[in-house]
PDB file of N, CA and C in Angstrom:
ATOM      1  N   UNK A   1      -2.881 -16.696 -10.437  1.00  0.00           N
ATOM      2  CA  UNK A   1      -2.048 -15.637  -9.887  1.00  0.00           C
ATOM      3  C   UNK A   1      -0.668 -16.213  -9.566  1.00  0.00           C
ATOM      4  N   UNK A   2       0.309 -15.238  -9.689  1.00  0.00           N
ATOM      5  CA  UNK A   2       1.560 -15.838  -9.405  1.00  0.00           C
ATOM      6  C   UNK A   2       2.168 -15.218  -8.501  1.00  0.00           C
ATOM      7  N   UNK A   3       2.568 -16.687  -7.267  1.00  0.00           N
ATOM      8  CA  UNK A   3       3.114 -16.519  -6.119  1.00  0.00           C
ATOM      9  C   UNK A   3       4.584 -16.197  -5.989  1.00  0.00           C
ATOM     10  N   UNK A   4       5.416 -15.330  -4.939  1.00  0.00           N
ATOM     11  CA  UNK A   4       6.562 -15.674  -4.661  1.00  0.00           C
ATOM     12  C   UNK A   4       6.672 -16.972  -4.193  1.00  0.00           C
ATOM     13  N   UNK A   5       6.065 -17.236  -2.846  1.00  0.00           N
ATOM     14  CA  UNK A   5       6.200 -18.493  -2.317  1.00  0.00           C
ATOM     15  C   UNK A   5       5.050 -19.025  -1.470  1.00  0.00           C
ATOM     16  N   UNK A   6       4.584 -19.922  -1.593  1.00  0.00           N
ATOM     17  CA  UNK A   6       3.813 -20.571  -0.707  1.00  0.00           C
ATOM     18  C   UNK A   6       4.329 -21.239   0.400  1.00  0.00           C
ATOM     19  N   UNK A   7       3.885 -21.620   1.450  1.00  0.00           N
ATOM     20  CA  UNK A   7       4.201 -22.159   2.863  1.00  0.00           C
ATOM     21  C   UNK A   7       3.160 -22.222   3.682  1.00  0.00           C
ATOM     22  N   UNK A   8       3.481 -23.312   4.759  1.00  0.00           N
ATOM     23  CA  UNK A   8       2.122 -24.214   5.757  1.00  0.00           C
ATOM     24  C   UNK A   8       3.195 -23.328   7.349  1.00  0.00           C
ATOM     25  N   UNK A   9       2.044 -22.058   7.485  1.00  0.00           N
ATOM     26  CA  UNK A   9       2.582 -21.209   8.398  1.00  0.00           C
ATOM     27  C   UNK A   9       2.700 -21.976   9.988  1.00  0.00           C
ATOM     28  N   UNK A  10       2.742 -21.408  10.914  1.00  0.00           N
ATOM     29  CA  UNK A  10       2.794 -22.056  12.346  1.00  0.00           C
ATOM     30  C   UNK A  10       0.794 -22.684  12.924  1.00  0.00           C
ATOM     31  N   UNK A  11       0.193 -21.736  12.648  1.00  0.00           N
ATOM     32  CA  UNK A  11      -1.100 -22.458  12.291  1.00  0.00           C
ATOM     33  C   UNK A  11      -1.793 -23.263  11.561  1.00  0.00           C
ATOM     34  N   UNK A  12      -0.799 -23.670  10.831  1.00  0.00           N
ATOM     35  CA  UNK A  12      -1.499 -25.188  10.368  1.00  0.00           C
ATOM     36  C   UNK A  12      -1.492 -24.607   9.000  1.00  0.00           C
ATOM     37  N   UNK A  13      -1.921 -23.613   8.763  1.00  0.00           N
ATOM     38  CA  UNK A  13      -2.555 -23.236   7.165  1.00  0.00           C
ATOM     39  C   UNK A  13      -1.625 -22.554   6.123  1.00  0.00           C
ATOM     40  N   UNK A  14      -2.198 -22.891   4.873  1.00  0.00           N
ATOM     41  CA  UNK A  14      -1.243 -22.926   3.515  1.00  0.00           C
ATOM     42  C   UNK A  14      -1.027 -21.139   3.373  1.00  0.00           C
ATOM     43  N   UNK A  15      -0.398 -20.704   3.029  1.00  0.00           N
ATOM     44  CA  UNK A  15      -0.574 -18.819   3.250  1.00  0.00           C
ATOM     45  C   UNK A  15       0.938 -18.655   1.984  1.00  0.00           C
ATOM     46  N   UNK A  16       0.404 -17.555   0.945  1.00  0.00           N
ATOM     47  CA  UNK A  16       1.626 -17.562   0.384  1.00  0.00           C
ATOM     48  C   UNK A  16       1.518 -15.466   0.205  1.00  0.00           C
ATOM     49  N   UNK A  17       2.948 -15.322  -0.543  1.00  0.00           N
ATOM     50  CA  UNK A  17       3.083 -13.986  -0.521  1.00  0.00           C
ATOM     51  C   UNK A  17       2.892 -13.749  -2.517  1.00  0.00           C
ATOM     52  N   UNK A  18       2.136 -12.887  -2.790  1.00  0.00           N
ATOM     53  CA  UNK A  18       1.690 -12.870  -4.265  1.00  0.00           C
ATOM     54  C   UNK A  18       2.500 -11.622  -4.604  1.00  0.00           C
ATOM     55  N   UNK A  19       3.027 -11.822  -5.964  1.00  0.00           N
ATOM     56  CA  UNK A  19       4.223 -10.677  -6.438  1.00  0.00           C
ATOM     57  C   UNK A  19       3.329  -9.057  -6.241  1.00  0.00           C
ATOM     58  N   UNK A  20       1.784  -8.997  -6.532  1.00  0.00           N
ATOM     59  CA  UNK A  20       1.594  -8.075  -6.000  1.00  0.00           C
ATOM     60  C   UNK A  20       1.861  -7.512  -4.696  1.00  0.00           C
ATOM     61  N   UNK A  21       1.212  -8.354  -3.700  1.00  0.00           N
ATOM     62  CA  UNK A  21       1.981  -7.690  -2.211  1.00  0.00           C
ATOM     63  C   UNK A  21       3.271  -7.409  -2.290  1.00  0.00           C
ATOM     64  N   UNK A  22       4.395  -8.072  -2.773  1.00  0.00           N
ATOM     65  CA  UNK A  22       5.666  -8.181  -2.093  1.00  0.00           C
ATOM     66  C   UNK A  22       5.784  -6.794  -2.967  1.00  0.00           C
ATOM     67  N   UNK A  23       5.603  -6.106  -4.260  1.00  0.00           N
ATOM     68  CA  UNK A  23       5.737  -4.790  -4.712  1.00  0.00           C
ATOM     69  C   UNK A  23       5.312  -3.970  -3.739  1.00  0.00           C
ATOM     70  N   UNK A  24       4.227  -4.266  -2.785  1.00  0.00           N
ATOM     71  CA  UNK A  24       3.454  -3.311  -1.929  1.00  0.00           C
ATOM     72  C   UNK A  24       4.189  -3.351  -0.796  1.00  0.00           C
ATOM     73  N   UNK A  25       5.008  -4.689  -0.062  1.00  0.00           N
ATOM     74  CA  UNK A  25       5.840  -4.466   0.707  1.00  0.00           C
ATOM     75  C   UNK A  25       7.619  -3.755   0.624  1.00  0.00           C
ATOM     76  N   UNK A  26       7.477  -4.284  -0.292  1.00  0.00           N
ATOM     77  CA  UNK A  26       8.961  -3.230  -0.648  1.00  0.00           C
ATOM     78  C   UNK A  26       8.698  -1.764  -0.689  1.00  0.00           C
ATOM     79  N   UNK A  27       7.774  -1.368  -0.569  1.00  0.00           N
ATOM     80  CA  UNK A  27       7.627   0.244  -0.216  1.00  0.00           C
ATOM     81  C   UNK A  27       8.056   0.912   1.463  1.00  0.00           C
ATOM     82  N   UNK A  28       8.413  -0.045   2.425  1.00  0.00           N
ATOM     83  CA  UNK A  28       8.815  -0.346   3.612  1.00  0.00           C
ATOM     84  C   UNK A  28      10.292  -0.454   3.822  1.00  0.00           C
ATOM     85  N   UNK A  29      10.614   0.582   4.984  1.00  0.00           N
ATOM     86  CA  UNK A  29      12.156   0.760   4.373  1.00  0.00           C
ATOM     87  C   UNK A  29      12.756  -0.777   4.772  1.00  0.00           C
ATOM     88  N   UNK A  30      13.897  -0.719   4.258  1.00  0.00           N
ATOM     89  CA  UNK A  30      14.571  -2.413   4.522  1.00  0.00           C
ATOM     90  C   UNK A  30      14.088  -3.578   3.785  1.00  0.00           C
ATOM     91  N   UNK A  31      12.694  -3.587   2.896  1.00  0.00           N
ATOM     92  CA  UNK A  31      12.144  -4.750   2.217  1.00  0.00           C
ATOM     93  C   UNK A  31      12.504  -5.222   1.417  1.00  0.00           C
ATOM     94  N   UNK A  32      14.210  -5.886   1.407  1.00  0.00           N
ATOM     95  CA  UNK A  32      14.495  -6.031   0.109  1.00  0.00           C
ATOM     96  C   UNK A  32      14.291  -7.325  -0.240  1.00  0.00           C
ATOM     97  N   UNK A  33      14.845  -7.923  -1.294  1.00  0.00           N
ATOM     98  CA  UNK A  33      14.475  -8.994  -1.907  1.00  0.00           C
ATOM     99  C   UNK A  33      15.372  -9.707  -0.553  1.00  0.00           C
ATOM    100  N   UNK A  34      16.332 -10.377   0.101  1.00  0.00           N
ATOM    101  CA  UNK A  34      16.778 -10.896   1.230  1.00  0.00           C
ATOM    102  C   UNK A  34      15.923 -11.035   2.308  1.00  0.00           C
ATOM    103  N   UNK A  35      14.787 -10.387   2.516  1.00  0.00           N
ATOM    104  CA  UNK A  35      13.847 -10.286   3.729  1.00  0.00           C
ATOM    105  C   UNK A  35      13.136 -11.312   3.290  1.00  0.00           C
ATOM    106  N   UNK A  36      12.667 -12.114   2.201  1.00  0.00           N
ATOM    107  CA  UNK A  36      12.037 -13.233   1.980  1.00  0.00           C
ATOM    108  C   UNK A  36      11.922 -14.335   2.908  1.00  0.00           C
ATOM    109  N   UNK A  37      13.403 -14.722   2.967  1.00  0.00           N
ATOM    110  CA  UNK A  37      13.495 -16.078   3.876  1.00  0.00           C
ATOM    111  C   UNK A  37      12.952 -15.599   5.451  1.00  0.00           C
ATOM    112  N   UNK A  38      13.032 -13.849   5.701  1.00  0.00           N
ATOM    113  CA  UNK A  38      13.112 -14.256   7.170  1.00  0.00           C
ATOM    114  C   UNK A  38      11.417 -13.482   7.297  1.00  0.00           C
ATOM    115  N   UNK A  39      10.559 -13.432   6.013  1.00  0.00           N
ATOM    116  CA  UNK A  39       8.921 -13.842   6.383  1.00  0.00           C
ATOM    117  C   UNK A  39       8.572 -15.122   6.602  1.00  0.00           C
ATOM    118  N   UNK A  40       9.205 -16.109   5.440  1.00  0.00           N
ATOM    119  CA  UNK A  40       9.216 -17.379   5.635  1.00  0.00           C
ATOM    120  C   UNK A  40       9.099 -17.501   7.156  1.00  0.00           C
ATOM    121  N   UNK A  41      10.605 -16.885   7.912  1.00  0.00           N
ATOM    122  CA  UNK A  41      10.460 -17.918   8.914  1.00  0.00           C
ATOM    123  C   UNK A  41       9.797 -17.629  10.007  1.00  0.00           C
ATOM    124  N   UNK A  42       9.428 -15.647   9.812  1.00  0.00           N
ATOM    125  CA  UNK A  42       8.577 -15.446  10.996  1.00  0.00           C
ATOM    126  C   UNK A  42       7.176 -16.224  10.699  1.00  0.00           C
ATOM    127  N   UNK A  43       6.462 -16.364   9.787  1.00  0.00           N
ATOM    128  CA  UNK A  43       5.418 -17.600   9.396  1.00  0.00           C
ATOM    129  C   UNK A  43       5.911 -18.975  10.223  1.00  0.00           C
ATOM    130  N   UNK A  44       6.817 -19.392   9.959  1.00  0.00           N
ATOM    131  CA  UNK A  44       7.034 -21.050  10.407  1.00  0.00           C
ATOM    132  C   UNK A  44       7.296 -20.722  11.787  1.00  0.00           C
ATOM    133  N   UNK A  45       7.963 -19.791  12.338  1.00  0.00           N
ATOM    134  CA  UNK A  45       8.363 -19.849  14.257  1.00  0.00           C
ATOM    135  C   UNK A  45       7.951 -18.097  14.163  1.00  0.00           C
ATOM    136  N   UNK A  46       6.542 -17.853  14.686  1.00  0.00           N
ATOM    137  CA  UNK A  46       6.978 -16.653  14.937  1.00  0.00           C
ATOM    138  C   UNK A  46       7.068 -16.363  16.609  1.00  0.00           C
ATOM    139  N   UNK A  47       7.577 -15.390  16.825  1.00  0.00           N
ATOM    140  CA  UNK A  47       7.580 -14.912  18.567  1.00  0.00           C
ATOM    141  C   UNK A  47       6.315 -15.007  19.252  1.00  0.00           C
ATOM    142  N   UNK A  48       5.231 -14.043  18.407  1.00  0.00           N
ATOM    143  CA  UNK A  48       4.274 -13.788  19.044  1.00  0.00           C
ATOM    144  C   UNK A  48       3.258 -13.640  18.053  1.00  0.00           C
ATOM    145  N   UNK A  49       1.993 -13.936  18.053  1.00  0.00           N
ATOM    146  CA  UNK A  49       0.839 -14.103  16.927  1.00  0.00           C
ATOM    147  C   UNK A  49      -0.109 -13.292  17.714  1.00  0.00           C
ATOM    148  N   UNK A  50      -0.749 -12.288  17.244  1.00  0.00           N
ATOM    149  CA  UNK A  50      -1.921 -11.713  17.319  1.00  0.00           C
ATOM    150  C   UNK A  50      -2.884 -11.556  16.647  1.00  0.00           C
ATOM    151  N   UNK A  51      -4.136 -12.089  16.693  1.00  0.00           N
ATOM    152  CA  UNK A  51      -5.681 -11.598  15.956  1.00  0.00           C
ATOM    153  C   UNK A  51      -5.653  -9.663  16.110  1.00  0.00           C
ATOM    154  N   UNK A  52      -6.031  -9.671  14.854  1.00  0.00           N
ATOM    155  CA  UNK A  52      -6.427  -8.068  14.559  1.00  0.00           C
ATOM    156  C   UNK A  52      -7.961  -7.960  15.382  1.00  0.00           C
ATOM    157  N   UNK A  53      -7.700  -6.626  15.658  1.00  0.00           N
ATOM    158  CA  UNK A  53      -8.886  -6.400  16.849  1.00  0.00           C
ATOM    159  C   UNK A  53      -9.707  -6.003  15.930  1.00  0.00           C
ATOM    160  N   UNK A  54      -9.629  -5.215  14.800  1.00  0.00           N
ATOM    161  CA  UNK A  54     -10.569  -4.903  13.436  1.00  0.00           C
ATOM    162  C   UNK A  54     -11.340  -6.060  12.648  1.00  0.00           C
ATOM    163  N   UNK A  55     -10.355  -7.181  12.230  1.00  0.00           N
ATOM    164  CA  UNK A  55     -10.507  -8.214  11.430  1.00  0.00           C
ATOM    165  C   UNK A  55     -10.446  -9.244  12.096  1.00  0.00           C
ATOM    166  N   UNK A  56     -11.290  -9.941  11.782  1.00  0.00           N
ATOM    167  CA  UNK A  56     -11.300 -11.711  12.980  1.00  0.00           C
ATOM    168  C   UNK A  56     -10.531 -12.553  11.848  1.00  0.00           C
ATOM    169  N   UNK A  57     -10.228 -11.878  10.738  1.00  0.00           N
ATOM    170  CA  UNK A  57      -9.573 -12.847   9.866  1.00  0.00           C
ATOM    171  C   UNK A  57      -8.368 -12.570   9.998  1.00  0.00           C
ATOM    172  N   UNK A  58      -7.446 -11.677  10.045  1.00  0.00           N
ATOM    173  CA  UNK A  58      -6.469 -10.971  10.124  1.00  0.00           C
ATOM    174  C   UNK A  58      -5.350 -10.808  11.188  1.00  0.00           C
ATOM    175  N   UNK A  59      -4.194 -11.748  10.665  1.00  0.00           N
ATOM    176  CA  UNK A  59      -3.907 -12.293  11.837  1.00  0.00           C
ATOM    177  C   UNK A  59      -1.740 -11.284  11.847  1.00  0.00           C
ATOM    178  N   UNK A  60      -1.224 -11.134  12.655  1.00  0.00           N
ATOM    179  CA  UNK A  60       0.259 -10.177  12.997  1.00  0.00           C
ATOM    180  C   UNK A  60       0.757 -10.941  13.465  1.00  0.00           C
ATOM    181  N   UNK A  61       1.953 -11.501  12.789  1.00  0.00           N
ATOM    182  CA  UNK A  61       3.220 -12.121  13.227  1.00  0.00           C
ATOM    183  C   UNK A  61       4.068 -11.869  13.482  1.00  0.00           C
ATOM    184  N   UNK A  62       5.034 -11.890  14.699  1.00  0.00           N
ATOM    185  CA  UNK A  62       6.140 -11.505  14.860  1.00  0.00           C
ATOM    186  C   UNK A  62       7.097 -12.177  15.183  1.00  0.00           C
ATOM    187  N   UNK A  63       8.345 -12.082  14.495  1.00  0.00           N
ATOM    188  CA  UNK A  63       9.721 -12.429  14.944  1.00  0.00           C
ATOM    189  C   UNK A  63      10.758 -11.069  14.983  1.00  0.00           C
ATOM    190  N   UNK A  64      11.813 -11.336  15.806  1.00  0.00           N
ATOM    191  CA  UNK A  64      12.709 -10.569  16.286  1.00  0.00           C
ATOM    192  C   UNK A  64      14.043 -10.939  16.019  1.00  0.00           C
ATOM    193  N   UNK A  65      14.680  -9.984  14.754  1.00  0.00           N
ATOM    194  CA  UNK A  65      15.635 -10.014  14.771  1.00  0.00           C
ATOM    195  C   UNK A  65      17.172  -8.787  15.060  1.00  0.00           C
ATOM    196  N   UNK A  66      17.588  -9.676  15.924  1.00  0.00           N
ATOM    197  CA  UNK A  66      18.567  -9.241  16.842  1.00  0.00           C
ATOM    198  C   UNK A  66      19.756  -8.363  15.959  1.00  0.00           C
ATOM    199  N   UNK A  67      19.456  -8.535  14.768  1.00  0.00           N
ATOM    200  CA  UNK A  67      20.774  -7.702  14.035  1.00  0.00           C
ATOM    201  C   UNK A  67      20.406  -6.411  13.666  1.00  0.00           C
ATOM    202  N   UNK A  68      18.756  -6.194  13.446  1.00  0.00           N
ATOM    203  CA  UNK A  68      18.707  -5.155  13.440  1.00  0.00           C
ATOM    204  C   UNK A  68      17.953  -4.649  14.372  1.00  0.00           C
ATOM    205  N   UNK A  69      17.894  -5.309  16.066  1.00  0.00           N
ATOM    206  CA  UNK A  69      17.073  -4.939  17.020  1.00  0.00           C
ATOM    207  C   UNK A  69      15.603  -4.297  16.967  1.00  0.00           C
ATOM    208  N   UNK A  70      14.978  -5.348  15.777  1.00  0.00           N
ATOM    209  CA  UNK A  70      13.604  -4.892  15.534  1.00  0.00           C
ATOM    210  C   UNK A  70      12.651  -6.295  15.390  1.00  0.00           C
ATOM    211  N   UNK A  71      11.487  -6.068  15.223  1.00  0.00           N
ATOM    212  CA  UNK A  71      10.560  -6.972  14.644  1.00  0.00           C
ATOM    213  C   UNK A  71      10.163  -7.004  13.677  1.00  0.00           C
ATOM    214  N   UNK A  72       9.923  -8.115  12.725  1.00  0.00           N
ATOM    215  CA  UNK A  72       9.707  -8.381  11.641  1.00  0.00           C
ATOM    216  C   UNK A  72       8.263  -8.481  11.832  1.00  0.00           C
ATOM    217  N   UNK A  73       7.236  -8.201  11.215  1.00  0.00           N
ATOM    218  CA  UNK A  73       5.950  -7.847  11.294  1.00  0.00           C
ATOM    219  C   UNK A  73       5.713  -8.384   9.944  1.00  0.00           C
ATOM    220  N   UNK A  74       4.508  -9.533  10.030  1.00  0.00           N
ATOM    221  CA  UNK A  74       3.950  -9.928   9.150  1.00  0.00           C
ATOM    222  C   UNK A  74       2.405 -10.054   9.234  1.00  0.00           C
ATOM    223  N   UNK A  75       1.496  -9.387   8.179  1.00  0.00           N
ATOM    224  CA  UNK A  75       0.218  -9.513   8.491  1.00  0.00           C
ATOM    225  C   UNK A  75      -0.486 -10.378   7.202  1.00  0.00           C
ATOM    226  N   UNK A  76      -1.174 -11.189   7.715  1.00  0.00           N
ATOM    227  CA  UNK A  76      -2.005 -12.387   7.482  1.00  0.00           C
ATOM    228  C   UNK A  76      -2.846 -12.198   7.366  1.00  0.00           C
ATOM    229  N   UNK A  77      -3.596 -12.627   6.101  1.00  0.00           N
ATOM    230  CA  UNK A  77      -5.541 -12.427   5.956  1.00  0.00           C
ATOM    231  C   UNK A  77      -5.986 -13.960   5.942  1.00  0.00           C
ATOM    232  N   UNK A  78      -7.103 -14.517   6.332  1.00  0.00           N
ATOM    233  CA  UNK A  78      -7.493 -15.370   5.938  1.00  0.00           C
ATOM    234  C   UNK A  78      -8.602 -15.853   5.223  1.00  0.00           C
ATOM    235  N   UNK A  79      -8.258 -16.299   4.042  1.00  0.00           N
ATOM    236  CA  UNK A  79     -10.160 -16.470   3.488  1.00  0.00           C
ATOM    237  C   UNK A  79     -10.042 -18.222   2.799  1.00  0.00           C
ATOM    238  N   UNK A  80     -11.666 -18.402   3.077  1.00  0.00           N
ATOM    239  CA  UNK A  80     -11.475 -20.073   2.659  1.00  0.00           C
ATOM    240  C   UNK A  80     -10.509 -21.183   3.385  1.00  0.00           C
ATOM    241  N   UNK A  81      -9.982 -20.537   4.368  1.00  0.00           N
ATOM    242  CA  UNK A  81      -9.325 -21.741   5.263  1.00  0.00           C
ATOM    243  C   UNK A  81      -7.840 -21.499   4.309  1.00  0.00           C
ATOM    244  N   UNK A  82      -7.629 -20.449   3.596  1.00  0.00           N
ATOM    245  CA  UNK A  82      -6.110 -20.135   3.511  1.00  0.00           C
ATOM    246  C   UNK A  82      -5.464 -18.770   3.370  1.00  0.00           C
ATOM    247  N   UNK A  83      -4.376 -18.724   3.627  1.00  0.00           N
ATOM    248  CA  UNK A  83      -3.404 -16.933   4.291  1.00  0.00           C
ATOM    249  C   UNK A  83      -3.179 -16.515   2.903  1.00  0.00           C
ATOM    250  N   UNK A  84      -3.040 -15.171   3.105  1.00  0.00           N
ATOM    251  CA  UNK A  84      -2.616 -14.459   1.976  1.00  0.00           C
ATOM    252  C   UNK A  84      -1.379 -13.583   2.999  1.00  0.00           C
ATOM    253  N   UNK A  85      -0.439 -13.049   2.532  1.00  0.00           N
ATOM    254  CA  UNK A  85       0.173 -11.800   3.112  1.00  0.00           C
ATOM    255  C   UNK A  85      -0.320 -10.689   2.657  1.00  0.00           C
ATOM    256  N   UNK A  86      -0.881  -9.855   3.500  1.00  0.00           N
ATOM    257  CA  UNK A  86      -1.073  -8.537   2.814  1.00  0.00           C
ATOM    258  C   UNK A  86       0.524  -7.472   2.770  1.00  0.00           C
ATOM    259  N   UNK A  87       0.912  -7.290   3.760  1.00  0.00           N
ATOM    260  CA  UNK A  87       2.199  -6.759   4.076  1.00  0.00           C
ATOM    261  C   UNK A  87       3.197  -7.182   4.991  1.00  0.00           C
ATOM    262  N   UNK A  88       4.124  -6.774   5.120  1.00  0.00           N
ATOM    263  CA  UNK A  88       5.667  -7.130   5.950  1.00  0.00           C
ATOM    264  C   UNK A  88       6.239  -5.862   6.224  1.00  0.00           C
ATOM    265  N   UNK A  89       6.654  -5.926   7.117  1.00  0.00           N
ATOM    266  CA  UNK A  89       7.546  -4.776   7.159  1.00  0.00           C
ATOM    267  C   UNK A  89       8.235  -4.771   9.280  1.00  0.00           C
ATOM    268  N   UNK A  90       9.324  -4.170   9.020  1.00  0.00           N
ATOM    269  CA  UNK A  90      10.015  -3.737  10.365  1.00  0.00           C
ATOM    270  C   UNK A  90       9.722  -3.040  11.386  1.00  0.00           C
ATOM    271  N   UNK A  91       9.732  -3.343  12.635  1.00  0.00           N
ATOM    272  CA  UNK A  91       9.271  -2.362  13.819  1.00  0.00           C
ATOM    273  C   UNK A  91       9.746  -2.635  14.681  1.00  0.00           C
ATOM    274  N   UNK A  92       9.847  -1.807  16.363  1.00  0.00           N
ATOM    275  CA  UNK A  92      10.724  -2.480  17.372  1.00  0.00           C
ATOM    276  C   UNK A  92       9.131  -1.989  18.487  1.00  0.00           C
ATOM    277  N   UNK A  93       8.188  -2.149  17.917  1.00  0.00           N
ATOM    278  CA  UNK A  93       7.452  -2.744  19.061  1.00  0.00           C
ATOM    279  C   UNK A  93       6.727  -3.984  18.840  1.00  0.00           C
ATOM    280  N   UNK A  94       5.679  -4.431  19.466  1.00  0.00           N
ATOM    281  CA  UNK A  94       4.817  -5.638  19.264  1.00  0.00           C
ATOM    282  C   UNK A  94       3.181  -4.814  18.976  1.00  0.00           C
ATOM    283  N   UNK A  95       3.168  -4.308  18.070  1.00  0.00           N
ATOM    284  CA  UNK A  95       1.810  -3.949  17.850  1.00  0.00           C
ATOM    285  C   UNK A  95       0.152  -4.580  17.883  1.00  0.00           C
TER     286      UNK A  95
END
């Protein structure tokens, strides 16, 4: 399968974004190809990390950026001891 990018997130583990998702995240207003670096970096520093109350695998990242007074929302699956992104996308709460 072919990745946009792979990266060793703030938990230790390898997690990359696959050209399928990122088609599935660009359906999210604002997802453009420029939002890349700043999944990257909510992965490497995010604000705040939450376990999905549904999924024990399934993990919500957040960083906050101040230019567009929102959160960058990234959700994380985990299988085999490595992340997949399922989606990304913008919000101004902490869900």
């Amino acid at each position: 399968m072919l990745w946009i990018f792979e990266i060793t997130d703030k938990t230790g583990r390898l997690t990359h974004l696959s050209y399928k998702q990122w088609l599935h995240t660009q359906t999210h207003p604002g997802m453009t190809i420029s939002v890349i670096e700043r999944i990257k970096e909510t992965l490497i520093s995010p604000y705040k990390i939450f376990l999905s109350e549904s999924d024990s695998s399934a993990y919500f990242f957040f960083r906050y950026y101040k230019d567009r007074q929102e959160y960058l929302m990234v959700l994380v699956k985990y299988l085999n001891g490595n992340g997949f992104i399922i989606t990304s996308f913008y919000t101004d709460t902490l869900q």
